[in-house]
C-alpha atoms as a PDB file:
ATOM      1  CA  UNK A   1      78.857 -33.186  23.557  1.00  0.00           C
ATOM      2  CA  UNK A   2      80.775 -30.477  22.386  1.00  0.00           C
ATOM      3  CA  UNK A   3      80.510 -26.681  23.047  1.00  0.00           C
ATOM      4  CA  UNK A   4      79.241 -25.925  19.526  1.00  0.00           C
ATOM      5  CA  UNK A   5      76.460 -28.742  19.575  1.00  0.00           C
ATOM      6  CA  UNK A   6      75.261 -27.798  23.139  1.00  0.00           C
ATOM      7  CA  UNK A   7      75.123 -24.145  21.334  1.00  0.00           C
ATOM      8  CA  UNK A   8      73.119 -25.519  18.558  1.00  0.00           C
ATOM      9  CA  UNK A   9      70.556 -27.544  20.593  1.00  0.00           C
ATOM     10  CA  UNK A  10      70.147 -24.415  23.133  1.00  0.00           C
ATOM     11  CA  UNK A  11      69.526 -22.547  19.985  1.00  0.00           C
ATOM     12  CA  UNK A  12      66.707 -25.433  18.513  1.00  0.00           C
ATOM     13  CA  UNK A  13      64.748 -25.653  21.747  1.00  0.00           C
ATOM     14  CA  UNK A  14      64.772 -21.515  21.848  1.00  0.00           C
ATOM     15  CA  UNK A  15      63.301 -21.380  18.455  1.00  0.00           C
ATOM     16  CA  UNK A  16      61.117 -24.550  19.309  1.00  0.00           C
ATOM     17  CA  UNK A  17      59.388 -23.080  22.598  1.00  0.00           C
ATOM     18  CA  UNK A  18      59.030 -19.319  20.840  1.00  0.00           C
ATOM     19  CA  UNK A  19      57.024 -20.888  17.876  1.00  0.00           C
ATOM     20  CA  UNK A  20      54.744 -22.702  20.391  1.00  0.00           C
ATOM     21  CA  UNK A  21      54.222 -19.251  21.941  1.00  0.00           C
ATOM     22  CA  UNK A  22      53.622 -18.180  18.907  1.00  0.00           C
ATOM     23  CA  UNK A  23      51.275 -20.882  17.644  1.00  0.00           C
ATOM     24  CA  UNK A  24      49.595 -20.867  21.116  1.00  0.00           C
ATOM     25  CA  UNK A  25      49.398 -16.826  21.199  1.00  0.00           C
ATOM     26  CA  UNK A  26      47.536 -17.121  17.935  1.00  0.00           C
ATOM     27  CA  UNK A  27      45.163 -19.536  19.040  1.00  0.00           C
ATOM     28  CA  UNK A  28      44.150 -17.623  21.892  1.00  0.00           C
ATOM     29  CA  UNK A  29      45.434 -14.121  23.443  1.00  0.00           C
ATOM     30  CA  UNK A  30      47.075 -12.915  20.223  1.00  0.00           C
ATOM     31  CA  UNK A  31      44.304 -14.001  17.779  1.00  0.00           C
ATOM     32  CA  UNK A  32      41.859 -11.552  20.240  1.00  0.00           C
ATOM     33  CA  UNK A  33      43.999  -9.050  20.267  1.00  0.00           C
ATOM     34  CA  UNK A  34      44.107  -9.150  16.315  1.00  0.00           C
ATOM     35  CA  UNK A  35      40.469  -9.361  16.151  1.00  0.00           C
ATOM     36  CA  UNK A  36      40.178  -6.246  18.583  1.00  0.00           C
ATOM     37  CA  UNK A  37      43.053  -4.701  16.472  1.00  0.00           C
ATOM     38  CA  UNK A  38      41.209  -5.256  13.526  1.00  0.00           C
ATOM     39  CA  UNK A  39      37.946  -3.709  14.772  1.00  0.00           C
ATOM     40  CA  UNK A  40      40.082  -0.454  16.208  1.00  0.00           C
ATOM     41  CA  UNK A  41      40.926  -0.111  12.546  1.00  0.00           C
ATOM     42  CA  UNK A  42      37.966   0.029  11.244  1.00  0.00           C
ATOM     43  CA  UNK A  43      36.938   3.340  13.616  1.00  0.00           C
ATOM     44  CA  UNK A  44      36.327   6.959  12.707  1.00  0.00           C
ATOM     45  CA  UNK A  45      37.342   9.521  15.083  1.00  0.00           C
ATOM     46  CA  UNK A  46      33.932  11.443  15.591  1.00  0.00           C
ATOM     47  CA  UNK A  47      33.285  14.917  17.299  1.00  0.00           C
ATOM     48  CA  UNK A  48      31.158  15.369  20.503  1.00  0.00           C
ATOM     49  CA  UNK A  49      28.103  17.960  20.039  1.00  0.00           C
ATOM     50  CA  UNK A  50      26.413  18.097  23.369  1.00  0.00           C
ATOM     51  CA  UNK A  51      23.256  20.122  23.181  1.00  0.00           C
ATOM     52  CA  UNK A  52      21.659  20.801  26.065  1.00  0.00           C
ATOM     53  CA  UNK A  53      17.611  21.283  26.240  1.00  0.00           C
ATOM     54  CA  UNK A  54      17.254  21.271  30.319  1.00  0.00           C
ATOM     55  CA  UNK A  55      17.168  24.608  32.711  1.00  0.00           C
ATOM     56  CA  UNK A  56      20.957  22.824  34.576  1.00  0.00           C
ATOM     57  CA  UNK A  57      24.180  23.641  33.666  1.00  0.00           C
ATOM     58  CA  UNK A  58      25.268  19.781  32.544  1.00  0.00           C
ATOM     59  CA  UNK A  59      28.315  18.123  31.943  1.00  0.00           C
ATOM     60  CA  UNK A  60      28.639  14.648  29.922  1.00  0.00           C
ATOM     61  CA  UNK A  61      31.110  12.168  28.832  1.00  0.00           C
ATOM     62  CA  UNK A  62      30.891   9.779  25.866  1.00  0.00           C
ATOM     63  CA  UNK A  63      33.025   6.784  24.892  1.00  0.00           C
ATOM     64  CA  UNK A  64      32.729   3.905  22.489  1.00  0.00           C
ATOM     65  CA  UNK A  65      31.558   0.635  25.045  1.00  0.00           C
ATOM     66  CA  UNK A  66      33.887  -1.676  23.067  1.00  0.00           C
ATOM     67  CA  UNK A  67      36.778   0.817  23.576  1.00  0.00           C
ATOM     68  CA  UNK A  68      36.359   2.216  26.801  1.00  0.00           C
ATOM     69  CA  UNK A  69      40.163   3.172  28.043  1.00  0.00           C
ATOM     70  CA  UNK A  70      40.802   6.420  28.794  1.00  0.00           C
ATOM     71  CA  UNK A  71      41.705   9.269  25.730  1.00  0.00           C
ATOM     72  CA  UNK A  72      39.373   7.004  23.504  1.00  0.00           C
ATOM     73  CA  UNK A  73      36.313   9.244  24.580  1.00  0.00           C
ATOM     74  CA  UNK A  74      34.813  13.111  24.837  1.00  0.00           C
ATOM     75  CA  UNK A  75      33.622  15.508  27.427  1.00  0.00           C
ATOM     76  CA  UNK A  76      31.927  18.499  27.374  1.00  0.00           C
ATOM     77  CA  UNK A  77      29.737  20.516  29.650  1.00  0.00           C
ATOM     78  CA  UNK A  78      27.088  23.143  28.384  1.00  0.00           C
ATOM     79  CA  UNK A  79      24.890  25.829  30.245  1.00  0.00           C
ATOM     80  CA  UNK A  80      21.477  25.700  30.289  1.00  0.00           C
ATOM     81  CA  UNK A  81      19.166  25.893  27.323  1.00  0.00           C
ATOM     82  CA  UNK A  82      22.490  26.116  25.159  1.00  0.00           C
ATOM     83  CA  UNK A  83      24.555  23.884  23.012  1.00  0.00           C
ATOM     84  CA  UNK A  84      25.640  22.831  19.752  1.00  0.00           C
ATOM     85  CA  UNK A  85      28.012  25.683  19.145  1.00  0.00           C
ATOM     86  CA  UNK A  86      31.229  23.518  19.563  1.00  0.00           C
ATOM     87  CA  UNK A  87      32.901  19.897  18.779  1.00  0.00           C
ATOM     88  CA  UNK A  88      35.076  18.268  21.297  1.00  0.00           C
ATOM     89  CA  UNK A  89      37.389  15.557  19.817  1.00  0.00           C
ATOM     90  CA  UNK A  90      36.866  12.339  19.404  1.00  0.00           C
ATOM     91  CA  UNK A  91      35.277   9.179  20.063  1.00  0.00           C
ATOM     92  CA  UNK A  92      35.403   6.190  17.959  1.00  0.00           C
ATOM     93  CA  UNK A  93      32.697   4.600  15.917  1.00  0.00           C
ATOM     94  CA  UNK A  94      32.411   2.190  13.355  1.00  0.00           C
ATOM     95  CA  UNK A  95      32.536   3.290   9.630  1.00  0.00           C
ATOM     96  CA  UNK A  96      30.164   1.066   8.779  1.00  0.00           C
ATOM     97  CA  UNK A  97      26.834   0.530  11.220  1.00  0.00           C
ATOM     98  CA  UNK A  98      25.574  -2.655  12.292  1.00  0.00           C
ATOM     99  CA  UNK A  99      23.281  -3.294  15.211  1.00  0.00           C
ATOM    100  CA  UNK A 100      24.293  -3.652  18.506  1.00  0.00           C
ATOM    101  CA  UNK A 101      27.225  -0.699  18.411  1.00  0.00           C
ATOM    102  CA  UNK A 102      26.837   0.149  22.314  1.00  0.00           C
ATOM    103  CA  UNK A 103      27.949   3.446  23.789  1.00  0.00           C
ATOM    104  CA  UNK A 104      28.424   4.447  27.338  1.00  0.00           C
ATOM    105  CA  UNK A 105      27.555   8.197  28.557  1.00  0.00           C
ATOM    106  CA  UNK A 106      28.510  10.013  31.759  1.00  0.00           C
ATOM    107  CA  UNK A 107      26.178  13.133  32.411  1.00  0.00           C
ATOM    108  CA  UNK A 108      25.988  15.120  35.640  1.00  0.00           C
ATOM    109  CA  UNK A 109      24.111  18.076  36.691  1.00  0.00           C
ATOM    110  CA  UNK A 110      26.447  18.935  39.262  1.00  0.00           C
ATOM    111  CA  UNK A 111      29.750  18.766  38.016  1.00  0.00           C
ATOM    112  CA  UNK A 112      32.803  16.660  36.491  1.00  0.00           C
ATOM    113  CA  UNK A 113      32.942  14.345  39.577  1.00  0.00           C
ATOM    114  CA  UNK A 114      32.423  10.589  38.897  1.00  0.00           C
ATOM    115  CA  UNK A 115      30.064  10.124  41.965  1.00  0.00           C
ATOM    116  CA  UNK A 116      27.677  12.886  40.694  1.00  0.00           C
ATOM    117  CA  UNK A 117      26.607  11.445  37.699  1.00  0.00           C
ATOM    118  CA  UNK A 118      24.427   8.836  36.074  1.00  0.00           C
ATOM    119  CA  UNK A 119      26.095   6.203  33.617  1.00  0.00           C
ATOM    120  CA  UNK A 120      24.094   5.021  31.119  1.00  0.00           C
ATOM    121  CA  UNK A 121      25.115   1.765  28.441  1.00  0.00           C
ATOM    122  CA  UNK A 122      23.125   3.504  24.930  1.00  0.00           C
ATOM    123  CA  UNK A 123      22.726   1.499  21.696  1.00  0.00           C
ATOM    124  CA  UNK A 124      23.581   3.764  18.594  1.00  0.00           C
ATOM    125  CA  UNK A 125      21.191   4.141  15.863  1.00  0.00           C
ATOM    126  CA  UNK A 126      21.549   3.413  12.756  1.00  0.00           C
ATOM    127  CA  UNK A 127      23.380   6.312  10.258  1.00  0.00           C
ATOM    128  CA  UNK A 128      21.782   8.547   8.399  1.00  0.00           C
ATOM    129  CA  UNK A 129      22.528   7.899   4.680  1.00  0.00           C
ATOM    130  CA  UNK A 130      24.792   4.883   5.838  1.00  0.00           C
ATOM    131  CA  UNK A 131      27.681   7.143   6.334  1.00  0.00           C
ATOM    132  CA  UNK A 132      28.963   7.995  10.554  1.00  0.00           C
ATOM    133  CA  UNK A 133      28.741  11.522  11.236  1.00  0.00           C
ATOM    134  CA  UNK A 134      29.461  14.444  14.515  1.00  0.00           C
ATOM    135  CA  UNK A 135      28.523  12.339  17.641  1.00  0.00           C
ATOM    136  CA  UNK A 136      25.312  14.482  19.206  1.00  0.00           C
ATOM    137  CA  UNK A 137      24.368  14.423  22.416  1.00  0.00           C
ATOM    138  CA  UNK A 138      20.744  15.433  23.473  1.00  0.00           C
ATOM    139  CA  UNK A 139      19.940  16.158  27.166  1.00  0.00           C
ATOM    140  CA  UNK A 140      16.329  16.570  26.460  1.00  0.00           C
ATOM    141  CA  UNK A 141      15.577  16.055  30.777  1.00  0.00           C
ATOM    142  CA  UNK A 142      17.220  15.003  33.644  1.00  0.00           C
ATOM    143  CA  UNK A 143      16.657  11.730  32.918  1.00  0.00           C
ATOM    144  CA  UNK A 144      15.974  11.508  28.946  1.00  0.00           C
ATOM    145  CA  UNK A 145      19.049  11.803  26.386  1.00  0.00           C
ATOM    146  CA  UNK A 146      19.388  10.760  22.750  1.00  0.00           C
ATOM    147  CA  UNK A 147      22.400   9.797  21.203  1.00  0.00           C
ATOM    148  CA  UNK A 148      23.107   9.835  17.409  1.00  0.00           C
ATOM    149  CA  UNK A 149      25.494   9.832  14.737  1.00  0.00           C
ATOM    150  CA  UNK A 150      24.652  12.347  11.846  1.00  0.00           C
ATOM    151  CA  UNK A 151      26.107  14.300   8.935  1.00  0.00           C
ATOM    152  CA  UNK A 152      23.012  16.373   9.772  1.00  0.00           C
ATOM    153  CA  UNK A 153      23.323  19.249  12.360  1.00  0.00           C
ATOM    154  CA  UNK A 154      20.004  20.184  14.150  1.00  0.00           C
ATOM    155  CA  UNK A 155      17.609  22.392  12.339  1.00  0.00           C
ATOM    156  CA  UNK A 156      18.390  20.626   8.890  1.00  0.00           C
ATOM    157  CA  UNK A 157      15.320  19.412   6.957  1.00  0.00           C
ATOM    158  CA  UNK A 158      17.336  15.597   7.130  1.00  0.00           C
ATOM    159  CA  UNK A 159      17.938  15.779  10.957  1.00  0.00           C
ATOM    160  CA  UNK A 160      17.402  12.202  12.054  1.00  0.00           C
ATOM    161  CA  UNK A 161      17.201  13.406  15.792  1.00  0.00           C
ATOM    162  CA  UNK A 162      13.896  15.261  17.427  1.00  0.00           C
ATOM    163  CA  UNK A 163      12.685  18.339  16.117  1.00  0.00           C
ATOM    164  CA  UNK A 164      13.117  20.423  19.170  1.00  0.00           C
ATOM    165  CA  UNK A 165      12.282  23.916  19.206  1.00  0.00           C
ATOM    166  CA  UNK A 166      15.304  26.447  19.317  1.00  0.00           C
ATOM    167  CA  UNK A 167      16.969  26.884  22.361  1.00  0.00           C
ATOM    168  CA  UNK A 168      17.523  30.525  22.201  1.00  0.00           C
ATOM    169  CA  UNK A 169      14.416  32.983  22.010  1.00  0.00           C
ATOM    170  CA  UNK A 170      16.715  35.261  19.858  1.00  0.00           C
ATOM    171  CA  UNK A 171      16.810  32.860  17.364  1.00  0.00           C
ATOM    172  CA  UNK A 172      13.099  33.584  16.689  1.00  0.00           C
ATOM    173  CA  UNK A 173      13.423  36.770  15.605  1.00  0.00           C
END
């Protein structure tokens, strides 16, 4: 066998074994990591509003449970009694709802350290008008939050959250 037809075969069994990678990536790794690309697509980057109704200082975390990696979430920590003055960017959501959309939150009344805090896995309602909104974060007690997407801010006659009262007594007057 020559030089040039050893060349050529070397070159056929390349091209071959890469498009049984390929057909074999598609089948299994690559086709799930077009499915998960897909589904990344379809995400709006939405602000963190963490509104704090407890007498702690707190500090919470919030990041999409399908797309947990690190910069793919927002943190924030609030005084007590305050909130809702301030966005921190971004966490992904779904444009479009559908049940099941599970998010995991970090909160701590001590401070940013991992050990502190509580985790807890929170399903996301459904949107308000269909359309995602500001992520908002509700410490209502140490151990009760709600978690919603709205184009709504608190105090709006549309606010899908709970009517709480105002945190401020100022605002009263």
């Amino acid at each position: 066998m020559s030089a040039a037809q050893r060349s050529k075969t070397s070159w056929l069994r390349f091209l071959a074994l890469a498009t049984f990678v390929a057909l074999l990536g598609a089948g299994g790794y690559g086709y799930q990591y077009w499915k998960k690309k897909d589904a990344q697509e379809d995400m709006v980057a939405s602000g963190l509003t963490l509104i704090n109704y407890t007498d702690m200082d707190v500090y919470a975390s919030v990041w999409n449970a399908e797309f947990p990696n690190p910069g793919q979430g927002a943190s924030e920590g609030v005084g007590p009694r305050a909130g809702g003055g301030g966005t921190v960017c971004c966490v992904p959501i779904p444009s479009r709802w559908r049940p099941g959309i599970k998010m995991l939150v970090w909160y701590s009344n001590k401070n940013w350290q991992p050990e502190n805090g509580v985790v807890k896995v929170v399903d996301l309602p459904e949107y308000p008008d269909g359309r995602p909104g500001s992520l908002y974060l509700m410490l209502h007690s140490e151990s009760e939050l709600e978690l919603l997407s709205s184009i709504y801010a608190p105090g709006h006659p549309l606010w899908p959250g709970k009517q709480v009262e105002p945190v401020a007594e100022w605002l009263n007057q």
